[in-house]
Protein backbone atom coordinates (compact mmCIF):
# COMPACT_ATOMS: atom_id res chain seq x y z
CA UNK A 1 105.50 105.78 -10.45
CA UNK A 2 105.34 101.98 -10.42
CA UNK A 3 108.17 101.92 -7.98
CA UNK A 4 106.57 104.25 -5.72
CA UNK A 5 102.90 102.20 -5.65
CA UNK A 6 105.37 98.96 -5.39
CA UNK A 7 106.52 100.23 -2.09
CA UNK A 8 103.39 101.62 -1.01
CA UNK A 9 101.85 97.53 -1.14
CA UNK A 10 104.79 96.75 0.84
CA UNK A 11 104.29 99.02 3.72
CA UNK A 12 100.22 98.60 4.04
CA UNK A 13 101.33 94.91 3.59
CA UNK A 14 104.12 95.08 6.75
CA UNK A 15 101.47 97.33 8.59
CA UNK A 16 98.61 94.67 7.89
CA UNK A 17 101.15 92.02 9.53
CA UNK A 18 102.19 93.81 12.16
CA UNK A 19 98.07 94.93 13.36
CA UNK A 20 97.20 91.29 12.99
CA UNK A 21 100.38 90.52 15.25
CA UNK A 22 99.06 92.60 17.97
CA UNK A 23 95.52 91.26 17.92
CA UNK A 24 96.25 88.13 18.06
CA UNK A 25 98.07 88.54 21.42
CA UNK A 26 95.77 90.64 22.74
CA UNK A 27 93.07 87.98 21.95
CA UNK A 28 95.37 85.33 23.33
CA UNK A 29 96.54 87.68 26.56
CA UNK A 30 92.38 88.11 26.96
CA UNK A 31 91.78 84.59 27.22
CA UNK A 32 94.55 84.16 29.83
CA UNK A 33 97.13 82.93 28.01
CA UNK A 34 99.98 85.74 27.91
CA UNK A 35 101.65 83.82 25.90
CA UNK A 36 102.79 85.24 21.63
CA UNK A 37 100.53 84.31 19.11
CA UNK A 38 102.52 81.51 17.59
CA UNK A 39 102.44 79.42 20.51
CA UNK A 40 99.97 76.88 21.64
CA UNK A 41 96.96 78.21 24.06
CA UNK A 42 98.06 76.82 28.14
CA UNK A 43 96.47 74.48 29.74
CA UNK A 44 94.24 77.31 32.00
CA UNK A 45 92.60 78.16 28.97
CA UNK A 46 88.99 77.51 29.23
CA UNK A 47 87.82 74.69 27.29
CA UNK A 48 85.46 74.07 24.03
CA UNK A 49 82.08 74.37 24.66
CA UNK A 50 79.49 71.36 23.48
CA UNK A 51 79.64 67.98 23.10
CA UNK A 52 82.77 66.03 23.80
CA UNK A 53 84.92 64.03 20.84
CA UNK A 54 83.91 60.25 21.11
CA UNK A 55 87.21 59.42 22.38
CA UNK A 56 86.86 61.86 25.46
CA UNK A 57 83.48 60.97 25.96
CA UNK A 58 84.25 56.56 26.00
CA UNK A 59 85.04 55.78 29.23
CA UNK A 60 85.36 52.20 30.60
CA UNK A 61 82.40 50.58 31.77
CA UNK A 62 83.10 50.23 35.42
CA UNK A 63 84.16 53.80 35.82
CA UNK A 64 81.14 55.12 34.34
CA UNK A 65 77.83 55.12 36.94
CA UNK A 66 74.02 54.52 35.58
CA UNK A 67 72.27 57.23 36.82
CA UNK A 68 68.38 58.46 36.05
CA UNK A 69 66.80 61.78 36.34
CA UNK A 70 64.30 60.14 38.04
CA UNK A 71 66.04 58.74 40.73
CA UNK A 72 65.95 56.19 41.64
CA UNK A 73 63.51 53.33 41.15
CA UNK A 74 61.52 52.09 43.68
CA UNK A 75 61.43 48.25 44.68
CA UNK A 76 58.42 45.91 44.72
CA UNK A 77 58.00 46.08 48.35
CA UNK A 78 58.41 50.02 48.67
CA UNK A 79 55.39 50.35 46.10
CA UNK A 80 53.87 47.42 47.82
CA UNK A 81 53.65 49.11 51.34
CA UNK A 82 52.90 52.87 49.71
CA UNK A 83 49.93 50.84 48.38
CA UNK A 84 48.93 50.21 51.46
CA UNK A 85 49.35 53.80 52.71
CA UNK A 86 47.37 54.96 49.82
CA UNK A 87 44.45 52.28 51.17
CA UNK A 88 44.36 53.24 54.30
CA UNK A 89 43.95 56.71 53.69
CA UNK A 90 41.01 56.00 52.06
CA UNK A 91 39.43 54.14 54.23
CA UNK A 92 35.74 55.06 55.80
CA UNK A 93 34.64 56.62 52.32
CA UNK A 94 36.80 59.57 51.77
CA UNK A 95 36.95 60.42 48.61
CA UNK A 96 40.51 62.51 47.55
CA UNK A 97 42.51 64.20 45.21
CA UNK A 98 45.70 62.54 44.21
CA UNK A 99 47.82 65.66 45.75
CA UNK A 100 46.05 65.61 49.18
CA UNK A 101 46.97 62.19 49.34
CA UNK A 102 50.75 62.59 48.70
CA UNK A 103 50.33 65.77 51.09
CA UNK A 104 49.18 63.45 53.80
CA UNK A 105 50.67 60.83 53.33
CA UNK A 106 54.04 63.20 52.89
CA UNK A 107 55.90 60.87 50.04
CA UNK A 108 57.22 61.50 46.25
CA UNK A 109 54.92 62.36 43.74
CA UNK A 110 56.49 60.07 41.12
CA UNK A 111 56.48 56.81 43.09
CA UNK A 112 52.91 57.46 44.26
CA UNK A 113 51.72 58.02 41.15
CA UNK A 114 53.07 54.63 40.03
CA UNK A 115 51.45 52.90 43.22
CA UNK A 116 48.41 54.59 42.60
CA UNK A 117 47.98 53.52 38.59
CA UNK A 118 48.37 49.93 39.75
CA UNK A 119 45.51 50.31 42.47
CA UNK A 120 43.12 51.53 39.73
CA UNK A 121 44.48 49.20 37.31
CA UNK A 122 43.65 46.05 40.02
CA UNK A 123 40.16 48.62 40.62
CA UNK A 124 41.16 48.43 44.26
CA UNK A 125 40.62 52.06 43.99
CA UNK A 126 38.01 53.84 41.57
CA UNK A 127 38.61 57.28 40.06
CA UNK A 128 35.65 59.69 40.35
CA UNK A 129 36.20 62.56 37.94
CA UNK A 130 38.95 63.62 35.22
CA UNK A 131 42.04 65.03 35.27
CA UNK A 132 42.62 68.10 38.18
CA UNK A 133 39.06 67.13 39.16
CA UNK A 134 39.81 63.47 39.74
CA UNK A 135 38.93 62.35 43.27
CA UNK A 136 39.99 58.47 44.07
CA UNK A 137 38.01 56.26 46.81
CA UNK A 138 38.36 52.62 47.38
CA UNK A 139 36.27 50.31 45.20
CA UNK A 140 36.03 49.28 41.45
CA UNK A 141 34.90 50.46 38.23
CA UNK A 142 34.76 54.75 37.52
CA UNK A 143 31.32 56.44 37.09
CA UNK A 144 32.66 56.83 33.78
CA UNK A 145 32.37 53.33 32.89
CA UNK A 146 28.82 52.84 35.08
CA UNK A 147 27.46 56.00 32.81
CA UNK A 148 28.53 53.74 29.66
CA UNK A 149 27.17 50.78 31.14
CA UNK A 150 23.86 52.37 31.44
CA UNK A 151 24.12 54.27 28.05
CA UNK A 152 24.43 50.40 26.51
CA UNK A 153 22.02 48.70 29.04
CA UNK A 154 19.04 51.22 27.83
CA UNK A 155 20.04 51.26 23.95
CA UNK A 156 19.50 47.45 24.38
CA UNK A 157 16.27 47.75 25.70
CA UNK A 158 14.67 49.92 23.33
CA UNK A 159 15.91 47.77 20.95
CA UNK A 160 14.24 44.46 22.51
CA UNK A 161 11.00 46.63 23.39
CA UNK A 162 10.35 47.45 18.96
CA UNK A 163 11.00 44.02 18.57
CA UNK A 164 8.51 42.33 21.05
């Protein structure tokens, strides 16, 4: 009896070989390969997903190329003159939205929103209004601050008028 169960091990053993054999080629043969299991995958085998080793990934300074997502960025003078664009379109009084400017004025959103933050910052140009509802027009200072302005100016006077 033990001889027989001895044997029996052996052949589920050989069989268990043998099955693991023939999927391993098949998974090899599936990923292009053709080639037996103990072999090393070819070169047309596709490669390992995610990040590179650091030793693939080093390459020498000159061969490698600084690049943004951005783009690229613009110079002084390129903001300089799309500053003036952004003046002259609002000329006479008009009062508009940051997107109808970059509509009519038909340039990048990115680099006119940098030209335009350094208008208001200068108050060359005023912001009327927040966020989707912002409207620009030349001139200094936001209603914003001229509401705050007042707000202070009339606290002060009631303030002088207990007093006196």
């Amino acid at each position: 009896m033990a001889d027989m169960q001895t044997d029996i091990n052996r052949i589920l053993n050989d069989f268990a070989a043998q099955l693991l054999k023939v999927f391993r080629e098949a998974v090899v043969t599936s990923l292009g390969g053709g080639a037996p299991a103990g072999r090393s995958l070819p070169a047309s085998a596709p490669k390992r997903r995610g990040r590179p080793p650091k030793a693939a990934a080093a390459a020498p300074a000159a061969a490698r190329k600084k690049t943004s997502k951005r783009g690229p960025k613009s110079t002084p003078k390129e903001v300089e003159a799309l500053q003036v664009q952004i003046l002259d379109a609002l000329k006479g009084g008009a009062k508009m939205s940051a997107s109808e400017m970059v509509k009519a004025l038909k340039v990048d959103p990115g680099p006119f929103q940098y030209a335009l933050g350094k208008l208001k910052s200068s108050n060359q140009v005023s912001q009327i209004g927040e966020r989707r509802m912002a409207k620009y027009s030349l001139g200094g200072g936001s209603k914003k601050a001229a509401k705050g302005a007042r707000k202070k100016a009339k606290g002060s006077d009631a303030g002088g008028d207990d007093q006196g």
